[in-house]
Structures are given as C-alpha cells and as structure tokens.
C-alpha atoms as a PDB file:
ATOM      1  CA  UNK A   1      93.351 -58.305 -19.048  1.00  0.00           C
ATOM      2  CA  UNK A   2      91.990 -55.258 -21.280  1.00  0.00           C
ATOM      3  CA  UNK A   3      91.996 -55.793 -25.115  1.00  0.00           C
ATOM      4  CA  UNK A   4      93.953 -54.288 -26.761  1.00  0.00           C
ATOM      5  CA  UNK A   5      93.920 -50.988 -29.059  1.00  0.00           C
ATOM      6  CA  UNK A   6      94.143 -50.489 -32.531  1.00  0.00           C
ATOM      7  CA  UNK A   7      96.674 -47.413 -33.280  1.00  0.00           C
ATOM      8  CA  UNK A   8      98.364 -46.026 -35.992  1.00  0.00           C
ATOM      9  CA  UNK A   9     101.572 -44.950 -36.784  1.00  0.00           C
ATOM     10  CA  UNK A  10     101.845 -41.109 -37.845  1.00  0.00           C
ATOM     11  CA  UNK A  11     104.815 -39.945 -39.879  1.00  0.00           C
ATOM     12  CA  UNK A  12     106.067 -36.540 -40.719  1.00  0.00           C
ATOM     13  CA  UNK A  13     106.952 -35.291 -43.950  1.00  0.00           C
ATOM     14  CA  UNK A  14     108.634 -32.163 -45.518  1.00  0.00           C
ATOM     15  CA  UNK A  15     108.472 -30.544 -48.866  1.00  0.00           C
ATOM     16  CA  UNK A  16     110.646 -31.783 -51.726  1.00  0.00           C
ATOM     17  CA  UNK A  17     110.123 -31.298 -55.183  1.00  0.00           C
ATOM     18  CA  UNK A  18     111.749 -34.151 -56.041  1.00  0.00           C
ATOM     19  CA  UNK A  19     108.869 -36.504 -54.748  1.00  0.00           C
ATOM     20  CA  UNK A  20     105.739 -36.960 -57.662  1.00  0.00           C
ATOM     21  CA  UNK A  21     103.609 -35.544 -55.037  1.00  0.00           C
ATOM     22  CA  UNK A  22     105.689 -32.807 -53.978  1.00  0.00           C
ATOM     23  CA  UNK A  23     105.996 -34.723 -50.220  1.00  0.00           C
ATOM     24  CA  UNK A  24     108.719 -37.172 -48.920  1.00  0.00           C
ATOM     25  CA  UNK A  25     107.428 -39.004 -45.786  1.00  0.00           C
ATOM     26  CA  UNK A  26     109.770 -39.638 -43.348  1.00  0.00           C
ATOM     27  CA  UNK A  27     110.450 -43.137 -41.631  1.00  0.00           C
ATOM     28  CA  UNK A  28     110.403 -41.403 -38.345  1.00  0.00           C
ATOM     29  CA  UNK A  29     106.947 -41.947 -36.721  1.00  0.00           C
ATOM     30  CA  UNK A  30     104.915 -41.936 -33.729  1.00  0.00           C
ATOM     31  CA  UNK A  31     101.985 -44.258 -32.338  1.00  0.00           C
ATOM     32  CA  UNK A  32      98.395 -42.437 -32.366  1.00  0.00           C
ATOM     33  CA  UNK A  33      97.760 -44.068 -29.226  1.00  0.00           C
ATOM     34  CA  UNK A  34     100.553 -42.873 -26.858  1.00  0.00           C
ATOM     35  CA  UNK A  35     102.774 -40.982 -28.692  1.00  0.00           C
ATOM     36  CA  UNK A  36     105.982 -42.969 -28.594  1.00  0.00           C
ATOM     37  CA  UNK A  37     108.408 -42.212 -31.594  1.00  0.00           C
ATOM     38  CA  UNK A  38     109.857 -45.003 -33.155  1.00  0.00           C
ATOM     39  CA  UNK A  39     112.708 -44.868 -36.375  1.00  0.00           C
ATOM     40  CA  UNK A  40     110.414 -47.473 -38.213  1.00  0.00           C
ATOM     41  CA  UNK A  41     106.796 -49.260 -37.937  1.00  0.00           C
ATOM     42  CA  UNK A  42     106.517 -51.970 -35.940  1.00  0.00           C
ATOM     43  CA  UNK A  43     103.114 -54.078 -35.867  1.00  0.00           C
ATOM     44  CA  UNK A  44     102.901 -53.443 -32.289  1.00  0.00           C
ATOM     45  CA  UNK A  45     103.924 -50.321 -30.660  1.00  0.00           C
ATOM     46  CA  UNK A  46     106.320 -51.189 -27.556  1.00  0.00           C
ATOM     47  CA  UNK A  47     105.529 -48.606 -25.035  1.00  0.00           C
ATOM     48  CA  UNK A  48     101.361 -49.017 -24.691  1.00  0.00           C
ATOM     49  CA  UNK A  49     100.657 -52.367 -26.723  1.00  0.00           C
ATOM     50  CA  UNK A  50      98.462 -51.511 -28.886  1.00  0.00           C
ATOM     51  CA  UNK A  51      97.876 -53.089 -32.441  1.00  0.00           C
ATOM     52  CA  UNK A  52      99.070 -51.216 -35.082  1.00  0.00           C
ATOM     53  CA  UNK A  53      96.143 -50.898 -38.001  1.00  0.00           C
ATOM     54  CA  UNK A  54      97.984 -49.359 -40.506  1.00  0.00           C
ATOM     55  CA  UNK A  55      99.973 -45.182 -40.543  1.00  0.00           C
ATOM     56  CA  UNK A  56      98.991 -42.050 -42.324  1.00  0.00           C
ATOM     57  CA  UNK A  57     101.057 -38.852 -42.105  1.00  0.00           C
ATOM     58  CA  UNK A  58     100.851 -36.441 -39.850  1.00  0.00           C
ATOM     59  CA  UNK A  59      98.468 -33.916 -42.398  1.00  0.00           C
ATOM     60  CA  UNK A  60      95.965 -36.805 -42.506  1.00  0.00           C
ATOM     61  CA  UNK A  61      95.391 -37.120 -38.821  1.00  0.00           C
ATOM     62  CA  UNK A  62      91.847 -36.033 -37.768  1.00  0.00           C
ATOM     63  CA  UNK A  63      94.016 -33.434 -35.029  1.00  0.00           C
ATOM     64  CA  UNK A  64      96.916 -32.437 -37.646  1.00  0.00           C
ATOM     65  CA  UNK A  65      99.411 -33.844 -34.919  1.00  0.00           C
END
C-alpha cells in the first residue's frame, strides 16, 4: 500500500470591493494533487486519496493554477 499524499485544496477568487481585502474566495476548489473540483473542502480528497494539509487560493500557488 503507498502512503498517502498531503494536498491542498486551491480556491479561486474574483475581485469585489466589498471584501476588506478587495478579494472574495470562492468555496469552489480543486485538490493540488489531482485536480478534482469539489463545491467544498473535504479532509480527504475523493478521487486520488490524498490528505488534505490545509488550501490557499489559486494566486498563492507556487504555479498560479
């Protein structure tokens, strides 16, 4: 059995000037790992198993994705 990975969940976000920071961030997100969208986080991401460590948005990500 392989261990398993630690992910992340990426969200988007879009402008709104209504948000302190300028940002809303969406609950729409995708694992880091595989890429499989999901409407909220889950602590495990269904489609490759891997752990989820935490999320960032999608301009934090090392690849901007």
């Amino acid at each position: 059995m392989m261990p398993a990975k630690n992910a992340y969940w990426i969200h988007d976000t879009v402008k709104d000037s209504n948000y302190l920071n300028g940002v809303k961030v969406l609950p729409r997100c995708k694992c880091s790992n595989c890429g499989y969208v999901s409407n909220y986080e889950k602590p495990v991401c269904p489609s490759c198993g891997a752990k989820i460590v935490g999320s960032k948005t999608a301009g934090e990500t090392e690849d901007g994705e």
